[in-house]
C-alpha atoms as a PDB file:
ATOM      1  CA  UNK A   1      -4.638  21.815 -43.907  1.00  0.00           C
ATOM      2  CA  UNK A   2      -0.778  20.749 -44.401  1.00  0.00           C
ATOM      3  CA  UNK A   3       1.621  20.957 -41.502  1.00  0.00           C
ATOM      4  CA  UNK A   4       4.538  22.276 -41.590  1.00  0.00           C
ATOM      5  CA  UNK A   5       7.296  20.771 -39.546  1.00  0.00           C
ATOM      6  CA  UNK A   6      11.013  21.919 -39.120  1.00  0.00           C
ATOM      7  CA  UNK A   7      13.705  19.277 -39.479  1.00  0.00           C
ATOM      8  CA  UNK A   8      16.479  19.613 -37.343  1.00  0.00           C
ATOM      9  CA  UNK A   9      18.615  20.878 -40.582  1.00  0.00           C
ATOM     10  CA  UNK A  10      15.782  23.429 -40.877  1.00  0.00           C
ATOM     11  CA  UNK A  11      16.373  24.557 -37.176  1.00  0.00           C
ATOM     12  CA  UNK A  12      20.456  24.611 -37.536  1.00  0.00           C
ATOM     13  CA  UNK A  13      20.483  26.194 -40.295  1.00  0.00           C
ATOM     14  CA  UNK A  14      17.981  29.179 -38.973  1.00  0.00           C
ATOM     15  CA  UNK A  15      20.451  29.066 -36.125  1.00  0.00           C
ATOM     16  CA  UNK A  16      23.350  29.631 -38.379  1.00  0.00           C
ATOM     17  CA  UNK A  17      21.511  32.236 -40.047  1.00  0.00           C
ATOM     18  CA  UNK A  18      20.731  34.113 -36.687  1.00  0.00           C
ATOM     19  CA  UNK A  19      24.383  33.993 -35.740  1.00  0.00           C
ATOM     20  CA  UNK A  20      25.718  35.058 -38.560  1.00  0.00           C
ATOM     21  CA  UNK A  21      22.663  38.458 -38.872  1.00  0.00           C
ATOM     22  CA  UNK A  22      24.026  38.838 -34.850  1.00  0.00           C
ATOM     23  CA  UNK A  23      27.670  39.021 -35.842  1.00  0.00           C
ATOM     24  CA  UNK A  24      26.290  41.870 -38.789  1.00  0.00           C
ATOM     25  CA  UNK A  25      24.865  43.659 -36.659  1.00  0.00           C
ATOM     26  CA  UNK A  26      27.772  44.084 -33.727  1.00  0.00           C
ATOM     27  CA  UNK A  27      29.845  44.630 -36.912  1.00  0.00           C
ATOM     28  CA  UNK A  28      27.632  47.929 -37.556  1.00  0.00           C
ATOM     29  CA  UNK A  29      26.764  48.665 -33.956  1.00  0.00           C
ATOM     30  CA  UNK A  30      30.995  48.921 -33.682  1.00  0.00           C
ATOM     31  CA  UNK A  31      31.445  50.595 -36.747  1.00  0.00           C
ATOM     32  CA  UNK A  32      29.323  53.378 -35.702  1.00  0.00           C
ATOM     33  CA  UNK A  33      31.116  53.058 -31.894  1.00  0.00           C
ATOM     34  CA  UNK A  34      33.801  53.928 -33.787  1.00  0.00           C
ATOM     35  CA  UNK A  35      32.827  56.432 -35.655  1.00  0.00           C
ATOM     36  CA  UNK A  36      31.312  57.980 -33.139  1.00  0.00           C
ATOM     37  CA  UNK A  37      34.111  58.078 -31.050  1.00  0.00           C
ATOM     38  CA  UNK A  38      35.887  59.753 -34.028  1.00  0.00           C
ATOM     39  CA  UNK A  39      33.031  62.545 -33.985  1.00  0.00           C
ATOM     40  CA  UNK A  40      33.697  63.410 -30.380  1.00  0.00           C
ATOM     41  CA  UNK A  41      37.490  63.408 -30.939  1.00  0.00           C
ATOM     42  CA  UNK A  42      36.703  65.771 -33.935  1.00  0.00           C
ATOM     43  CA  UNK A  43      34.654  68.168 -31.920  1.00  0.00           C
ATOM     44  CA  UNK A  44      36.938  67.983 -28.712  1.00  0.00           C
ATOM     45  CA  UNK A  45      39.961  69.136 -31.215  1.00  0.00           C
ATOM     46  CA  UNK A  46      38.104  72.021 -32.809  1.00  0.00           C
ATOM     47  CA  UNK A  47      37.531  70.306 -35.838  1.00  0.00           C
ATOM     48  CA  UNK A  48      35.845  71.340 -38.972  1.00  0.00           C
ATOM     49  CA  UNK A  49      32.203  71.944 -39.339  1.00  0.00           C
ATOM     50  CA  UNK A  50      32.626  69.778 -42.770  1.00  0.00           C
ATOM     51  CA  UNK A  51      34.873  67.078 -40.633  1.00  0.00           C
ATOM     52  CA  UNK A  52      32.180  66.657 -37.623  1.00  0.00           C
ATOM     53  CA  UNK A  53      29.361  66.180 -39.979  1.00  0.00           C
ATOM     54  CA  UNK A  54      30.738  64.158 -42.493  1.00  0.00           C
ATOM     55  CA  UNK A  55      31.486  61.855 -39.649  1.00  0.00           C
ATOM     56  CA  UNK A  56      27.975  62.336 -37.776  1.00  0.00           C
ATOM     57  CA  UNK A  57      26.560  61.184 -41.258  1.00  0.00           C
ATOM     58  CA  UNK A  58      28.947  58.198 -41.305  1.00  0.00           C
ATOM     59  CA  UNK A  59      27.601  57.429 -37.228  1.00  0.00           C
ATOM     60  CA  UNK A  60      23.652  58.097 -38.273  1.00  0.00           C
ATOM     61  CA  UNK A  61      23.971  55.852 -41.685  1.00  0.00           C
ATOM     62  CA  UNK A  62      25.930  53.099 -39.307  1.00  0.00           C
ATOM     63  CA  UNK A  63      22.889  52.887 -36.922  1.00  0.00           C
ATOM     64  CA  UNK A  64      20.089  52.753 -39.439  1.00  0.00           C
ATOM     65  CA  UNK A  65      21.604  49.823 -41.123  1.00  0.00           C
ATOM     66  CA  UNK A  66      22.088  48.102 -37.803  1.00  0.00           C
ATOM     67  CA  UNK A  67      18.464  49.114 -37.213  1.00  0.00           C
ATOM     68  CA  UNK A  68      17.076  47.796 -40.516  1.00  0.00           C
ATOM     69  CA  UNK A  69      18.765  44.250 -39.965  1.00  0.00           C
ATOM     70  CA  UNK A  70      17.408  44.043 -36.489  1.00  0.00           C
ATOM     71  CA  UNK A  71      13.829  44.689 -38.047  1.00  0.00           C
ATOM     72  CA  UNK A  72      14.291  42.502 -41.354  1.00  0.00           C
ATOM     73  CA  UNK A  73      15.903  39.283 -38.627  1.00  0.00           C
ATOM     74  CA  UNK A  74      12.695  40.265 -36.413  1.00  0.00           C
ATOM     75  CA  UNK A  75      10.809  39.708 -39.463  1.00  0.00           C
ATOM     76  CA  UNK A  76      12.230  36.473 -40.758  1.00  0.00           C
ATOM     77  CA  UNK A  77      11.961  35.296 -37.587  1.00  0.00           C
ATOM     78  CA  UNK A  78       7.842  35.791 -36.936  1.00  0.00           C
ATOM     79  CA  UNK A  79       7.317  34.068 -41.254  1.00  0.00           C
ATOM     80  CA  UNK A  80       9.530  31.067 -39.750  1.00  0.00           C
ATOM     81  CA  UNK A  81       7.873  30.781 -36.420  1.00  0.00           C
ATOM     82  CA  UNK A  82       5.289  33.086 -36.054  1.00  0.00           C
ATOM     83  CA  UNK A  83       4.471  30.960 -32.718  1.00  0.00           C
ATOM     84  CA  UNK A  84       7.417  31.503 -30.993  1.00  0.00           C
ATOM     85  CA  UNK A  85       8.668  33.574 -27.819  1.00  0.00           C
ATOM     86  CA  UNK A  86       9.588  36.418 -29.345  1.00  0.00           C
ATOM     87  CA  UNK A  87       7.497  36.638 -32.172  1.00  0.00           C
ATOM     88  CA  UNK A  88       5.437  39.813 -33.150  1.00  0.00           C
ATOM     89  CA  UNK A  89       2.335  41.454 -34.000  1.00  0.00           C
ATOM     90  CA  UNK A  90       2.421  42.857 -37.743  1.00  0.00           C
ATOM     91  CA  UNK A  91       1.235  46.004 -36.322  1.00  0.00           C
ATOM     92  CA  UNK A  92       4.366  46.089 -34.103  1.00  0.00           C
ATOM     93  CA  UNK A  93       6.328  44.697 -36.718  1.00  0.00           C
ATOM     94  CA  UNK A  94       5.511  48.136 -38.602  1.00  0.00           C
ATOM     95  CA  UNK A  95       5.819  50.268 -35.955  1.00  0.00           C
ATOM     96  CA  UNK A  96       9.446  49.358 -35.643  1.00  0.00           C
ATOM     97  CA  UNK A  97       9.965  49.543 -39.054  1.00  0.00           C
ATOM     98  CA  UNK A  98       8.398  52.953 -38.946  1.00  0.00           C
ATOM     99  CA  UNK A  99      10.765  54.291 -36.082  1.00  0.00           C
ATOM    100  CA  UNK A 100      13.774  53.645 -38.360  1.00  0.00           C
ATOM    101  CA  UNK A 101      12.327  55.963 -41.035  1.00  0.00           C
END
């Protein structure tokens, strides 16, 4: 059986990696802050049916993404270390996948 060891390139550059999925996904999380802030505003002002849902679609599309990146880093994560701390199940794995859908 080969071992597999991680340099410590491998391990910066996973770290790298991890920041930079992090900084994606507060990107989305505040994009969809913001549009949901917008969708309140919207409703508070009377706004149009059309308006409130467009923007509702914007907030639900937002969230989902976020939600798929979490999952795919989650993923990455238990193939590269499937050891480690926070690693999961493949059954769990799917289950979260599943919630998204």
């Amino acid at each position: 059986m080969t071992e597999i060891t991680a340099t410590a390139a491998d391990v910066a550059a996973a770290d790298v990696a991890g920041e930079q999925n992090q900084k994606k996904i507060l990107n989305r999380l505040r994009r969809a802050q913001g549009q949901l802030a917008a969708v309140i505003t919207a409703v508070e002002a009377g706004g149009s049916c059309k308006d409130v849902v467009t923007q509702l679609a914007a907030v639900s599309s937002a969230l989902d993404k976020a939600g798929f990146v979490i999952v795919s880093t989650a993923m990455r994560e238990c193939l590269d270390n499937p050891q480690g701390e926070n690693s999961l199940t493949v059954e769990e794995l799917e289950k979260l996948f599943l919630t998204l859908a």
